[in-house]
C-alpha atoms as a PDB file:
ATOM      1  CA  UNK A   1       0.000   0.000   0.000  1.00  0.00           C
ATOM      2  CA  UNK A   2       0.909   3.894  -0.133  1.00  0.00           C
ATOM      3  CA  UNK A   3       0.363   4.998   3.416  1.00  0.00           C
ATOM      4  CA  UNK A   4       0.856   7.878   4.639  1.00  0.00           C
ATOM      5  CA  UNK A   5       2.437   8.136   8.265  1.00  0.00           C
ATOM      6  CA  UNK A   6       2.362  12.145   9.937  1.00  0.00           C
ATOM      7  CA  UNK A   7       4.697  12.765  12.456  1.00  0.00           C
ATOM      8  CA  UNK A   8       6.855  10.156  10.749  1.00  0.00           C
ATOM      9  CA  UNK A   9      10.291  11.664  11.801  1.00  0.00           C
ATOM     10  CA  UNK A  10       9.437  11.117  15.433  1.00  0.00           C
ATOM     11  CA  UNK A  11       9.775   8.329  17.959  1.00  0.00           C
ATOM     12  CA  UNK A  12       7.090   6.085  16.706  1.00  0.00           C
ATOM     13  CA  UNK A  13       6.613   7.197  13.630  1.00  0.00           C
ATOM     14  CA  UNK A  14      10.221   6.081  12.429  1.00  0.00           C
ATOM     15  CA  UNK A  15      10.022   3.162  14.066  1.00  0.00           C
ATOM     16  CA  UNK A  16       6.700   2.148  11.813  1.00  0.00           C
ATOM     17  CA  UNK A  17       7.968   3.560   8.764  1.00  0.00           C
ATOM     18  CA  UNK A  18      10.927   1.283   8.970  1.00  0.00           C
ATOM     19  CA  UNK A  19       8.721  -1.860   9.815  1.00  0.00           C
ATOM     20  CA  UNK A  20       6.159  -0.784   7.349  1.00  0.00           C
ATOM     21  CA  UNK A  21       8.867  -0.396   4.625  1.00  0.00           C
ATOM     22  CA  UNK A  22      10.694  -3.523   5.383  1.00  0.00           C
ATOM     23  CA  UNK A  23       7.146  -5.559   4.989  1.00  0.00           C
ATOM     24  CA  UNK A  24       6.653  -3.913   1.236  1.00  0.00           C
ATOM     25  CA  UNK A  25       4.913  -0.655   1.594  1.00  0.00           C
ATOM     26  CA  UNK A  26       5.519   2.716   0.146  1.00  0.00           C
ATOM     27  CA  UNK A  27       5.671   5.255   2.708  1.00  0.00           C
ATOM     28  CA  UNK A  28       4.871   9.088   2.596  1.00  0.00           C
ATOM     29  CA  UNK A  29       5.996  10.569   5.869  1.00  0.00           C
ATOM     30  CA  UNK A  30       5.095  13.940   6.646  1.00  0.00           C
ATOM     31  CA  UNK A  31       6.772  15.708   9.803  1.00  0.00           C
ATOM     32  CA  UNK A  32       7.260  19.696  10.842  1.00  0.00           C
ATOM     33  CA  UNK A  33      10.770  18.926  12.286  1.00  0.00           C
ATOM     34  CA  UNK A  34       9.173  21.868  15.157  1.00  0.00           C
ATOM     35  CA  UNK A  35      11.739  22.600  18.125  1.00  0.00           C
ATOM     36  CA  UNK A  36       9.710  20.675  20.844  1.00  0.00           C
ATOM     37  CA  UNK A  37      13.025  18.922  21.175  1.00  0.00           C
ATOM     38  CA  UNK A  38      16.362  18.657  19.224  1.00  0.00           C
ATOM     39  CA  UNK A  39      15.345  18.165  15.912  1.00  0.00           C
ATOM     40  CA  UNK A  40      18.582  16.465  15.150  1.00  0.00           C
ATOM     41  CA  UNK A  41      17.160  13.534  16.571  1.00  0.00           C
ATOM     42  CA  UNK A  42      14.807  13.256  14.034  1.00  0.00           C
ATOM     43  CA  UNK A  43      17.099  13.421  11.586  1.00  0.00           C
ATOM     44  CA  UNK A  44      18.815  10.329  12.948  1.00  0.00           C
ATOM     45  CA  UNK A  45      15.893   8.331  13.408  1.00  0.00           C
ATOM     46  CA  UNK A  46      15.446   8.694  10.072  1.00  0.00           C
ATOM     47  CA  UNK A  47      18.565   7.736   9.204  1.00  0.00           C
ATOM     48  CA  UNK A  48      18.221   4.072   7.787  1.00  0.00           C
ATOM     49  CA  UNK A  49      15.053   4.684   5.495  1.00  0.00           C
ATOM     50  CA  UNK A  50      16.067   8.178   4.369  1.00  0.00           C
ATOM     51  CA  UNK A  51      17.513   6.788   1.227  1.00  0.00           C
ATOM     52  CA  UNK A  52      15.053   3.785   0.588  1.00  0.00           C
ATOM     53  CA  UNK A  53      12.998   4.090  -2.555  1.00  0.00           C
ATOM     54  CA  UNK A  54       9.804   3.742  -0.938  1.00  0.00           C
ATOM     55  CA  UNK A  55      10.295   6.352   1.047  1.00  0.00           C
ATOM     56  CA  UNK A  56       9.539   9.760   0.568  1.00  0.00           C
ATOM     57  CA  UNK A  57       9.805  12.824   2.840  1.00  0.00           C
ATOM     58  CA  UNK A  58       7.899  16.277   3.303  1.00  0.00           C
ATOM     59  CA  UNK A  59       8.939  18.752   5.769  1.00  0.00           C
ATOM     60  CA  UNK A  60       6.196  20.629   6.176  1.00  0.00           C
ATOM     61  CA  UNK A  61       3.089  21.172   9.084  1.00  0.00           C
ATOM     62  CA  UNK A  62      -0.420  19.403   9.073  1.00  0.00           C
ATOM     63  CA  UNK A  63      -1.758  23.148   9.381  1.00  0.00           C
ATOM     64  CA  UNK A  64      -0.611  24.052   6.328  1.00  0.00           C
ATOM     65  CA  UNK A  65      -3.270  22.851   3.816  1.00  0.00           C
ATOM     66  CA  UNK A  66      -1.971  24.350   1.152  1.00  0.00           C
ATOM     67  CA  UNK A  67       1.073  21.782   0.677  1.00  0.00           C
ATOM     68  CA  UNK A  68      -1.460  18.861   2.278  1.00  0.00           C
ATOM     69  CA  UNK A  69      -3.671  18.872  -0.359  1.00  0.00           C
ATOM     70  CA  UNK A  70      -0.443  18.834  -2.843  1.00  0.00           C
ATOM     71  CA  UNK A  71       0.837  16.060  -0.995  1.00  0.00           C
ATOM     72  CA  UNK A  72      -2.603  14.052  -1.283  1.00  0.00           C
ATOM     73  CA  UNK A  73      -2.950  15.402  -4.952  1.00  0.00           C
ATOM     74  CA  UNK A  74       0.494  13.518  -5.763  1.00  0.00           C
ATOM     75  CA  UNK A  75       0.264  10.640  -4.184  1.00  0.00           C
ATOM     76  CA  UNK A  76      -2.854   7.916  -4.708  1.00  0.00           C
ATOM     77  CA  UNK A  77      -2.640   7.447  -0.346  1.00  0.00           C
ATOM     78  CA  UNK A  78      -4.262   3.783   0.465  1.00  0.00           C
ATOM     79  CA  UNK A  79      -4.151   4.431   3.916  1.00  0.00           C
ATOM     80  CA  UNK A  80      -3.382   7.495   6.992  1.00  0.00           C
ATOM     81  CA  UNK A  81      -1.587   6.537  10.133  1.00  0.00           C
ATOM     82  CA  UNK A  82      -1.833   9.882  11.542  1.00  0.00           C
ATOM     83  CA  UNK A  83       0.705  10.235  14.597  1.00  0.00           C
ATOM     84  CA  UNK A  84       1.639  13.899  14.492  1.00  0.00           C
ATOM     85  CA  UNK A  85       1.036  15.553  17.433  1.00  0.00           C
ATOM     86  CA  UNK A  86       2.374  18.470  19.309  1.00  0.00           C
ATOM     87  CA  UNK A  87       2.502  16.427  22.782  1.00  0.00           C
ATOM     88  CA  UNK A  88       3.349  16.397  26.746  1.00  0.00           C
ATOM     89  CA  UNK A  89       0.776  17.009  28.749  1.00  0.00           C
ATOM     90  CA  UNK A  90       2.631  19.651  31.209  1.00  0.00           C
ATOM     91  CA  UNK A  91       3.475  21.572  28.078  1.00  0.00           C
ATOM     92  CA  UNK A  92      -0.365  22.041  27.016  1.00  0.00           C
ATOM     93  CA  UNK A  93      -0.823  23.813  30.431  1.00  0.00           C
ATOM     94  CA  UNK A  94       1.178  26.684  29.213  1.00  0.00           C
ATOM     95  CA  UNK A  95       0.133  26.882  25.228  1.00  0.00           C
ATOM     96  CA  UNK A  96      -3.596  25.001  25.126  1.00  0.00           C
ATOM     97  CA  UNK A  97      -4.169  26.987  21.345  1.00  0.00           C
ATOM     98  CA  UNK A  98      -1.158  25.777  20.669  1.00  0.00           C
ATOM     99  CA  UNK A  99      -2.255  21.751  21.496  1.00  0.00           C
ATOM    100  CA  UNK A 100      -5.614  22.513  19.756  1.00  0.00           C
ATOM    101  CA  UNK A 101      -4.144  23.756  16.470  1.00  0.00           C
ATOM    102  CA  UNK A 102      -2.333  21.250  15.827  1.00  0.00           C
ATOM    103  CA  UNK A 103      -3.876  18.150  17.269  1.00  0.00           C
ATOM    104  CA  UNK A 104      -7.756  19.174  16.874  1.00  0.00           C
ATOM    105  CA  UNK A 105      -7.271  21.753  13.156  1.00  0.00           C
ATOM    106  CA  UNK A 106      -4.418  19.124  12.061  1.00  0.00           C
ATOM    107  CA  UNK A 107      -6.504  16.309  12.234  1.00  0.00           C
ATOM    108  CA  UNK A 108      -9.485  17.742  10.893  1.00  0.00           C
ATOM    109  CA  UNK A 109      -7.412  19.158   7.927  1.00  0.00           C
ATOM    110  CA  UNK A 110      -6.330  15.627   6.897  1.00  0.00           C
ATOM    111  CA  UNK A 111      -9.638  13.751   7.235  1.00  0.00           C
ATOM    112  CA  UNK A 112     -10.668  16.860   5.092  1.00  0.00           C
ATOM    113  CA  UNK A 113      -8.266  15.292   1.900  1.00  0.00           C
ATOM    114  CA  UNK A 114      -9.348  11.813   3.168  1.00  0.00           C
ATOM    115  CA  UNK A 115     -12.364  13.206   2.029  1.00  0.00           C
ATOM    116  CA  UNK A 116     -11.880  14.966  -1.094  1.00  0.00           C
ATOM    117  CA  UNK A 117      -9.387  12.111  -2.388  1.00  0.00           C
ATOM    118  CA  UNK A 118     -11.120   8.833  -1.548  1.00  0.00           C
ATOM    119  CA  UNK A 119      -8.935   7.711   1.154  1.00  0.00           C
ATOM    120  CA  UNK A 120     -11.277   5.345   3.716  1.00  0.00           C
ATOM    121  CA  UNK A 121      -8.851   3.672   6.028  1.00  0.00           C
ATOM    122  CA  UNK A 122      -7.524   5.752   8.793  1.00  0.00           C
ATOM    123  CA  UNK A 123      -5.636   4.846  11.875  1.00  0.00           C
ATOM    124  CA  UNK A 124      -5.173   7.753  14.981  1.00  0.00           C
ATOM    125  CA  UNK A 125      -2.932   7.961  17.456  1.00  0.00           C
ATOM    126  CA  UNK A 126      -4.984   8.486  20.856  1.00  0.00           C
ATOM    127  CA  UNK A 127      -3.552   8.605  24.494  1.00  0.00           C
ATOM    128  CA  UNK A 128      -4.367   7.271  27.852  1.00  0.00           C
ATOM    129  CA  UNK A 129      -4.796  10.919  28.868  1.00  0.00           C
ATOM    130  CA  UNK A 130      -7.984  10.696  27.873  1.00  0.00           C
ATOM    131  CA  UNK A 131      -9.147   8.277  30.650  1.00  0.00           C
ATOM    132  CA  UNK A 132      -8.499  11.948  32.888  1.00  0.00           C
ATOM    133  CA  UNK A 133      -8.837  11.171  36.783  1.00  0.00           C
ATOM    134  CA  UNK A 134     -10.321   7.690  36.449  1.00  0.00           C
ATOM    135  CA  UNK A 135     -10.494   5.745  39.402  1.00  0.00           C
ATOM    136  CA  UNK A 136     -11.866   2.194  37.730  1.00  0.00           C
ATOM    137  CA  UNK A 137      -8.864   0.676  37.195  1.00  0.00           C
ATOM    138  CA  UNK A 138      -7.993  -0.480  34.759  1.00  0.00           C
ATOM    139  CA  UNK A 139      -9.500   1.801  32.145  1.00  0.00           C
ATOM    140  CA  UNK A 140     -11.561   0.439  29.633  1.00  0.00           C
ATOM    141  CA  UNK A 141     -12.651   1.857  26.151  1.00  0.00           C
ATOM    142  CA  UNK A 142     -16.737   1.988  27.392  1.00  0.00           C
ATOM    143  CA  UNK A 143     -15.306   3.697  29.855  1.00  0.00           C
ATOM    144  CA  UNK A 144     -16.532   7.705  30.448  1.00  0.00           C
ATOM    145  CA  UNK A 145     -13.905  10.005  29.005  1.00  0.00           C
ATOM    146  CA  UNK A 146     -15.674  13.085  29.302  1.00  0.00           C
ATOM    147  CA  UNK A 147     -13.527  14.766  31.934  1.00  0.00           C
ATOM    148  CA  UNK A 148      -9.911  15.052  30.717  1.00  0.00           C
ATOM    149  CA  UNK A 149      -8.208  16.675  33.031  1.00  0.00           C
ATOM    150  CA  UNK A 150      -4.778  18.627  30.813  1.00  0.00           C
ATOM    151  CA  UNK A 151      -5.509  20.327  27.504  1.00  0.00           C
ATOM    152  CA  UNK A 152      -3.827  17.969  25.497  1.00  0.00           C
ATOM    153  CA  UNK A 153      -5.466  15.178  26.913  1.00  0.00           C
ATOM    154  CA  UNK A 154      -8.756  17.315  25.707  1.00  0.00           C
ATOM    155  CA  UNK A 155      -7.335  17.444  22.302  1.00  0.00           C
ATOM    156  CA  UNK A 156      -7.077  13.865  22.046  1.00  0.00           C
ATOM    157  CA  UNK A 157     -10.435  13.438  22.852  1.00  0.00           C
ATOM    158  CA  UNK A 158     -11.861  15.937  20.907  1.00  0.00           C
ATOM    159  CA  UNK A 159     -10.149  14.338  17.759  1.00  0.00           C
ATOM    160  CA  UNK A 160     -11.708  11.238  17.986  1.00  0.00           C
ATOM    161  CA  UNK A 161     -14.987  12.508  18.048  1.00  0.00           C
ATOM    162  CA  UNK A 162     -13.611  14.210  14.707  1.00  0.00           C
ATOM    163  CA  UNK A 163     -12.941  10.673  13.616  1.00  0.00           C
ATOM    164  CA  UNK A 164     -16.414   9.622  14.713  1.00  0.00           C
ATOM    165  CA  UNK A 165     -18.002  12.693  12.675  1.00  0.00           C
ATOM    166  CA  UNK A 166     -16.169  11.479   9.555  1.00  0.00           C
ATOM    167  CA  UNK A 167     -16.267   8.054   9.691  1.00  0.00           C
ATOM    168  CA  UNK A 168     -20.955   8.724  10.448  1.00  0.00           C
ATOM    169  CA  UNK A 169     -20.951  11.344   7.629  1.00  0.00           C
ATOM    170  CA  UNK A 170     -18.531   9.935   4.925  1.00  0.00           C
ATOM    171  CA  UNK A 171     -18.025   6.199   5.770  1.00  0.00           C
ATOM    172  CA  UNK A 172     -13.861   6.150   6.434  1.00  0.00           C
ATOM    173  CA  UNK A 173     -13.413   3.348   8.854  1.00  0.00           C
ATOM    174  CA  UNK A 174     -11.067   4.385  11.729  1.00  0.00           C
ATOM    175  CA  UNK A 175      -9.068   2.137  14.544  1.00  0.00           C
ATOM    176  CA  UNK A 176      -8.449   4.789  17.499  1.00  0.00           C
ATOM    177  CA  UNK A 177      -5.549   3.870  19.277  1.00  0.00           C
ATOM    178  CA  UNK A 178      -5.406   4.870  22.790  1.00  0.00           C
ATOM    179  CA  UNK A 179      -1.405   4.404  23.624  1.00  0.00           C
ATOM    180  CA  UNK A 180      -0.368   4.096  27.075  1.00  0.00           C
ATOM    181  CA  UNK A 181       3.389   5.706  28.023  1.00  0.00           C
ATOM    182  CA  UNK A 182       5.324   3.925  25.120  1.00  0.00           C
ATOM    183  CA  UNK A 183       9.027   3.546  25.072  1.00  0.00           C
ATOM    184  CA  UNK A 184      11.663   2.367  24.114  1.00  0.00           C
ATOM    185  CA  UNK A 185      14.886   3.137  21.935  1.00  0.00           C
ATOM    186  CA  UNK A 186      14.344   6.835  20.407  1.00  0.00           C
ATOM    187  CA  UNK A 187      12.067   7.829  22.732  1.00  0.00           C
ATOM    188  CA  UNK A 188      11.604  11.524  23.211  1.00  0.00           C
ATOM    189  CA  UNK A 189      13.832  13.395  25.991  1.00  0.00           C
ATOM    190  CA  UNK A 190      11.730  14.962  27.372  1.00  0.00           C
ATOM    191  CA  UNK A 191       9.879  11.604  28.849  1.00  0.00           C
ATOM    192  CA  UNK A 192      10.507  10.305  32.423  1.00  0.00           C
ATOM    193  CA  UNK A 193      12.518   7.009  31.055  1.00  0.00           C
ATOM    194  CA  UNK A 194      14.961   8.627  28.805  1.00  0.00           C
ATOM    195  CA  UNK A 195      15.177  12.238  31.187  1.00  0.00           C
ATOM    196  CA  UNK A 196      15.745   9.759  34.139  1.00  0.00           C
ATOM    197  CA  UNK A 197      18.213   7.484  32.533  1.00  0.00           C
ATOM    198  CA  UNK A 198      20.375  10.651  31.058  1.00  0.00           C
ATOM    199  CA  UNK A 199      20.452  12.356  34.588  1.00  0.00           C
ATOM    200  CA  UNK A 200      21.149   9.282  36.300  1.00  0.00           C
ATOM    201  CA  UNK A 201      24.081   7.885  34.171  1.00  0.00           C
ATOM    202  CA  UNK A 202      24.893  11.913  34.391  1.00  0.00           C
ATOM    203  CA  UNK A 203      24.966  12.286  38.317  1.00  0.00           C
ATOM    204  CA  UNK A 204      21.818  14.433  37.888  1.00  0.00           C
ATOM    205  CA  UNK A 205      19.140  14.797  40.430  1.00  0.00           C
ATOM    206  CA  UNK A 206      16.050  13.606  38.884  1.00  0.00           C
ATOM    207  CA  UNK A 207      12.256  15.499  39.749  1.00  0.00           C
ATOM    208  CA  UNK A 208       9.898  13.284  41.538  1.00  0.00           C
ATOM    209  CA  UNK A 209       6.987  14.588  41.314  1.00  0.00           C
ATOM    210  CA  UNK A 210       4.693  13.618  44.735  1.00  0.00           C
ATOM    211  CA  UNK A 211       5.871  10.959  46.672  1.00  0.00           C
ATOM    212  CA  UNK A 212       7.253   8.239  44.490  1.00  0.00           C
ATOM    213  CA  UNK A 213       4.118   5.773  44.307  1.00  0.00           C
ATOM    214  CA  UNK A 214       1.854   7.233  40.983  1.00  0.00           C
ATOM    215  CA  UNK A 215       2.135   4.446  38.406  1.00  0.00           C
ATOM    216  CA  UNK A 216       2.176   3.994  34.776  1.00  0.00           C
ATOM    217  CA  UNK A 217       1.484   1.481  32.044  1.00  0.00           C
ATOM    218  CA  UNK A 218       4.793   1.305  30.068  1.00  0.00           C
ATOM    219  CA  UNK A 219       4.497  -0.245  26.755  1.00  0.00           C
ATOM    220  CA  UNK A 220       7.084  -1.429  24.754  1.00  0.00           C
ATOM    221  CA  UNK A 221       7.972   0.645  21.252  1.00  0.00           C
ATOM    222  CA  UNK A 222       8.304  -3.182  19.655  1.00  0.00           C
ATOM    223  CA  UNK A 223       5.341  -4.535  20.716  1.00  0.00           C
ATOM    224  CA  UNK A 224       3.220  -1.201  19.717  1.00  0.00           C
ATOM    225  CA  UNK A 225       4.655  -1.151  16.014  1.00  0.00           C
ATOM    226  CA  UNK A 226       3.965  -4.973  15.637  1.00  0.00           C
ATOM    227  CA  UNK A 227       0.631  -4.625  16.479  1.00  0.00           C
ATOM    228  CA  UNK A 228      -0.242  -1.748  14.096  1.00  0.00           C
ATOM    229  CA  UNK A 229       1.264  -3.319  11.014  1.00  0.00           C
ATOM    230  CA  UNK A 230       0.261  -6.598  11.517  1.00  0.00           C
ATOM    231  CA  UNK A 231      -3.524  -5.309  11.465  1.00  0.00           C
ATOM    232  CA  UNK A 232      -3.384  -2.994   8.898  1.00  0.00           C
ATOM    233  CA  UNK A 233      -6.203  -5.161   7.244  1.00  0.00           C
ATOM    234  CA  UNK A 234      -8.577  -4.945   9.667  1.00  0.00           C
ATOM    235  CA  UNK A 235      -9.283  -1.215   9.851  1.00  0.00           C
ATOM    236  CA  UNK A 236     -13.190  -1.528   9.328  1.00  0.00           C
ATOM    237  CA  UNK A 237     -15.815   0.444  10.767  1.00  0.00           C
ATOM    238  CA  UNK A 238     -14.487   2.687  14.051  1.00  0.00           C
ATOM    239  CA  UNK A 239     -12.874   1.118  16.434  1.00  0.00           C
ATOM    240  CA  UNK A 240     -11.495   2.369  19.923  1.00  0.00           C
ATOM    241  CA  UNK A 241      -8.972  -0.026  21.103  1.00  0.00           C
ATOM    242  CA  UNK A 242      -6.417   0.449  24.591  1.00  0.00           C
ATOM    243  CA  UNK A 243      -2.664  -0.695  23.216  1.00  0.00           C
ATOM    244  CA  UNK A 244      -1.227  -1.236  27.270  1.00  0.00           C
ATOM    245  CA  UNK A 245       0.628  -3.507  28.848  1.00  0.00           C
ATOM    246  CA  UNK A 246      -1.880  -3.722  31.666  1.00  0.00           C
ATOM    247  CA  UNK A 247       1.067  -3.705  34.163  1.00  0.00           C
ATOM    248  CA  UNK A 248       1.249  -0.320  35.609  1.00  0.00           C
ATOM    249  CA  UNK A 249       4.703   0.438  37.274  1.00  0.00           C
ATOM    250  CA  UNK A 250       5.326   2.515  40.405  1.00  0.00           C
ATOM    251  CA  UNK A 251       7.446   5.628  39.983  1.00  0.00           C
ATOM    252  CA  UNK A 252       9.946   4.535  42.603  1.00  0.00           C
ATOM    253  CA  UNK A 253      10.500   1.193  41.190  1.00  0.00           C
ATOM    254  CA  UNK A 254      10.883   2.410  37.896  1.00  0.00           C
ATOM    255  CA  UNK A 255      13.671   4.387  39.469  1.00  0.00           C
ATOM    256  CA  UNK A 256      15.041   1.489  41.239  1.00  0.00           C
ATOM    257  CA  UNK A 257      15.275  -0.365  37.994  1.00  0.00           C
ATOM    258  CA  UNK A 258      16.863   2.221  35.964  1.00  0.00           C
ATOM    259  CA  UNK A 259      19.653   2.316  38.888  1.00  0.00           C
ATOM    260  CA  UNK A 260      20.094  -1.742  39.234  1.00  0.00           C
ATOM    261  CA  UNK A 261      21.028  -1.691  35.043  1.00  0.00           C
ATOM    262  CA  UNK A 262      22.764   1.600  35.049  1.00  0.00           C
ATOM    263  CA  UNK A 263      24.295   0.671  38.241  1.00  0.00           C
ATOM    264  CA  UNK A 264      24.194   3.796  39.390  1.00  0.00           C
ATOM    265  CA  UNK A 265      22.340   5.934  42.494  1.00  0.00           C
ATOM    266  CA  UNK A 266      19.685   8.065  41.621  1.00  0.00           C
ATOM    267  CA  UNK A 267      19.935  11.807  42.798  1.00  0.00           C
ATOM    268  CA  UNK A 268      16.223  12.210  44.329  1.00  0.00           C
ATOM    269  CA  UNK A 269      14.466  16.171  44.588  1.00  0.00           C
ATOM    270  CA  UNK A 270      11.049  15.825  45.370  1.00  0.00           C
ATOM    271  CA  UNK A 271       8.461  17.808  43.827  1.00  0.00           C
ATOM    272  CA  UNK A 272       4.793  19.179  44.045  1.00  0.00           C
ATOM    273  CA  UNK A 273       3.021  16.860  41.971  1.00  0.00           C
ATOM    274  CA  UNK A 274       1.690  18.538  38.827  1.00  0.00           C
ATOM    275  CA  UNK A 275      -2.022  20.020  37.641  1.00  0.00           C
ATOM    276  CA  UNK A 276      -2.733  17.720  34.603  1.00  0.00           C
ATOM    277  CA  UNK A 277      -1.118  14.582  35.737  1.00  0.00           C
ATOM    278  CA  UNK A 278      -2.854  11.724  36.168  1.00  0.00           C
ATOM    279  CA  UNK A 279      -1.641   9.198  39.356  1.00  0.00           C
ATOM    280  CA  UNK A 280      -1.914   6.105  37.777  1.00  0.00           C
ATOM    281  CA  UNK A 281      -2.561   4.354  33.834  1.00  0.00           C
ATOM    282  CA  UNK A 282      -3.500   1.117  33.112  1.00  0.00           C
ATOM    283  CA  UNK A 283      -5.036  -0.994  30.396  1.00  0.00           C
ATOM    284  CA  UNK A 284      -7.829  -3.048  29.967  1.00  0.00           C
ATOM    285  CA  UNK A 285      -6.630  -5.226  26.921  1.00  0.00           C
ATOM    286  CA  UNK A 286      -9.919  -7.282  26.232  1.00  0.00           C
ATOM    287  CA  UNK A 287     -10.530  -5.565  23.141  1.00  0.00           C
ATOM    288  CA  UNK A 288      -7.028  -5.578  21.959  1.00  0.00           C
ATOM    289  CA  UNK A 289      -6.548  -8.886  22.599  1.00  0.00           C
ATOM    290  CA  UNK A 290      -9.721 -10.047  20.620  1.00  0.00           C
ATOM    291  CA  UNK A 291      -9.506  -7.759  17.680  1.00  0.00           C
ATOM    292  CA  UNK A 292      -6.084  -7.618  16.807  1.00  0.00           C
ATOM    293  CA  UNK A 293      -4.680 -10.916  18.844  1.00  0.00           C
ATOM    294  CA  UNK A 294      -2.840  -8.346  20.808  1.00  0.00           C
ATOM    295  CA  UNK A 295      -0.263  -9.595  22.796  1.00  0.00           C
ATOM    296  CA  UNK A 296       2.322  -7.593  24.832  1.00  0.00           C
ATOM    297  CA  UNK A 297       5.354  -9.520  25.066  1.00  0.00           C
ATOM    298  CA  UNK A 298       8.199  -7.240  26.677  1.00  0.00           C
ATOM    299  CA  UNK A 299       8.385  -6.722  30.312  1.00  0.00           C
ATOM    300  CA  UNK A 300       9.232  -3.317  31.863  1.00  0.00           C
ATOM    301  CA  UNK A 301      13.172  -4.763  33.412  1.00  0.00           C
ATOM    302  CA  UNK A 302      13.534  -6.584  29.287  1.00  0.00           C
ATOM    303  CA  UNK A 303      12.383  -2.990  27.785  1.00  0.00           C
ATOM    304  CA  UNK A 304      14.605  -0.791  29.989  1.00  0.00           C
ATOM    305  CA  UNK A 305      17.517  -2.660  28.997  1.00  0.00           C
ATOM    306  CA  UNK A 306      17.834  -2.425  25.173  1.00  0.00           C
ATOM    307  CA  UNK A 307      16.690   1.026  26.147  1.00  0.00           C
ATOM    308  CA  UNK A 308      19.607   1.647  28.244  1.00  0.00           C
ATOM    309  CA  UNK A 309      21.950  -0.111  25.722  1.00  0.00           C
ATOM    310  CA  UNK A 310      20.256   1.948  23.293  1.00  0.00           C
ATOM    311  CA  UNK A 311      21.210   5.492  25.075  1.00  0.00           C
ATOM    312  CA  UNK A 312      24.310   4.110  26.036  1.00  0.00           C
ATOM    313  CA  UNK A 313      25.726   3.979  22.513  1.00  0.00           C
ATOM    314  CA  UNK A 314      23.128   6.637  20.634  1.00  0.00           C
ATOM    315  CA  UNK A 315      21.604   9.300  23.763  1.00  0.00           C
ATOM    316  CA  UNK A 316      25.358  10.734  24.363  1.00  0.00           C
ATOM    317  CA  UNK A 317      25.868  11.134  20.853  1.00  0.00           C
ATOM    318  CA  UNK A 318      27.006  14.866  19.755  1.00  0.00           C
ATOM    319  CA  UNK A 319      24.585  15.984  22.739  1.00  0.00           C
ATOM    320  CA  UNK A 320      21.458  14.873  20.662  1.00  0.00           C
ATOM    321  CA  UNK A 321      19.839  14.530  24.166  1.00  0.00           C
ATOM    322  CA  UNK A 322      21.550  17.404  26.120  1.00  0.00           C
END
């Protein structure tokens, strides 16, 4: 197929693109290449499929629908795995028309050219933010999601009713993936694994933020990316589906593990914890499981190690990560 994959450049994006182009498809990536972090690290994600064939690159924004509707006018697009995002929920705080520009007007400005050029397969990146301050545990996808509680978590949610809209009015079929706290090699700096290792292996005091014992659902980068391309297929209808581990992982044993493999002692300053943070993720994986034949196979200590092998040999590289 042609797909085309937004926010391609980025941490899960180039991960897909490179699965997706090793099993045969043509990929158009789209990606800003915005400041949010270095982007010199896109670049090197990048780096192995940059050259391939069946790859082709545009550096330009979602909001611009000028070059969008070039980029759907050149290409006959089979199928949109839309991951761009401007993300981090502390960040929305501070810039919420920021977070709805791009993740509300973004969206709706592709499933616009979905429209006009006859594309009707569409996959969207979601985010456990959504569940807000739910106290079921774990969170399921009949689940009430009406009270996020950060503005990019509302952002999220607001987009899949987008989806919804399109997929009741113009019959694209849509799988909604809800991701919970992915990681993994490549994984953006700005995110407690890869901050925590770089301070750590750095003699840097790390911010808790409360009292060590919030939790989250970390999922592994390999398990996600298998699961999307081995399903492209069955994007039918509108579907809502949790990709979790279902193993949600205190903050102070994360810690603890990142110390045992680094061997090294973490530097601890505690911290208020933060308006828009949630205390604790986790996935119900029912639907996952049954639908796709979703099945998480890394472990949080397994996943933190080729992490940390990972930044060992790429993270210090020519301050990519500084």
């Amino acid at each position: 197929m042609n797909i085309l994959v937004t926010g391609g450049a980025g941490f899960i994006g180039s991960h897909l693109c490179e699965k997706l182009i090793s099993s045969g498809h043509k990929i158009i990536c789209i990606d800003n290449f915005n400041d949010f972090y270095n982007p010199r690290i896109k670049e090197r994600n990048l780096e192995r499929i940059k050259a391939s064939k069946h790859f082709t690159l545009y550096k330009e924004d979602i909001l611009n629908k000028l070059k969008l509707n070039e980029l759907f006018s050149n290409h006959k697009i089979d199928l949109v795995i839309h991951l761009a995002a401007r993300a981090g929920v502390r960040p929305s705080l501070s810039n919420a028309e920021l977070y709805e520009a791009v993740n509300v007007q973004g969206t709706i400005n592709l499933l616009e050219n979905c429209r006009n050029y006859n594309v009707d397969k569409f996959i969207f990146a979601s985010s456990s933010s959504v569940y807000g301050g739910n106290r079921k545990i774990p969170f399921s996808e009949e689940d009430n999601v009406d009270c996020p509680i950060s503005p990019y978590a509302a952002t999220k949610k607001a987009a899949e009713l987008i989806c919804y809209t399109y997929h009741h009015l113009y019959n694209i079929s849509f799988f909604c993936y809800r991701f919970f706290t992915v990681y993994g090699p490549r994984q953006r700096p700005e995110m407690a694994i890869c901050k925590f290792t770089k301070n750590i292996l750095g003699k840097k005091p790390i911010d808790i933020y409360g009292n060590g014992t919030s939790s989250r659902d970390y999922t592994y980068i390999d398990d996600i990316i298998l699961t999307i391309t081995e399903n492209l297929d069955k994007v039918k209808g509108f579907e809502v589906i949790n990709l979790g581990n279902s193993k949600p992982v205190k903050l102070s044993l994360l810690i603890n593990l990142i110390e045992k493999i680094t061997n090294r002692e973490a530097v601890l300053k505690y911290m208020d914890f933060q308006p828009g943070d949630v205390f604790t993720t986790c996935a119900d994986i029912r639907k996952a499981k049954k639908i796709l034949k979703y099945r998480p196979q890394t472990q949080i200590e397994a996943g933190l190690e080729k992490f940390i092998t990972w930044y060992k040999q790429v993270g210090t590289e020519g301050n990519l990560y500084e």
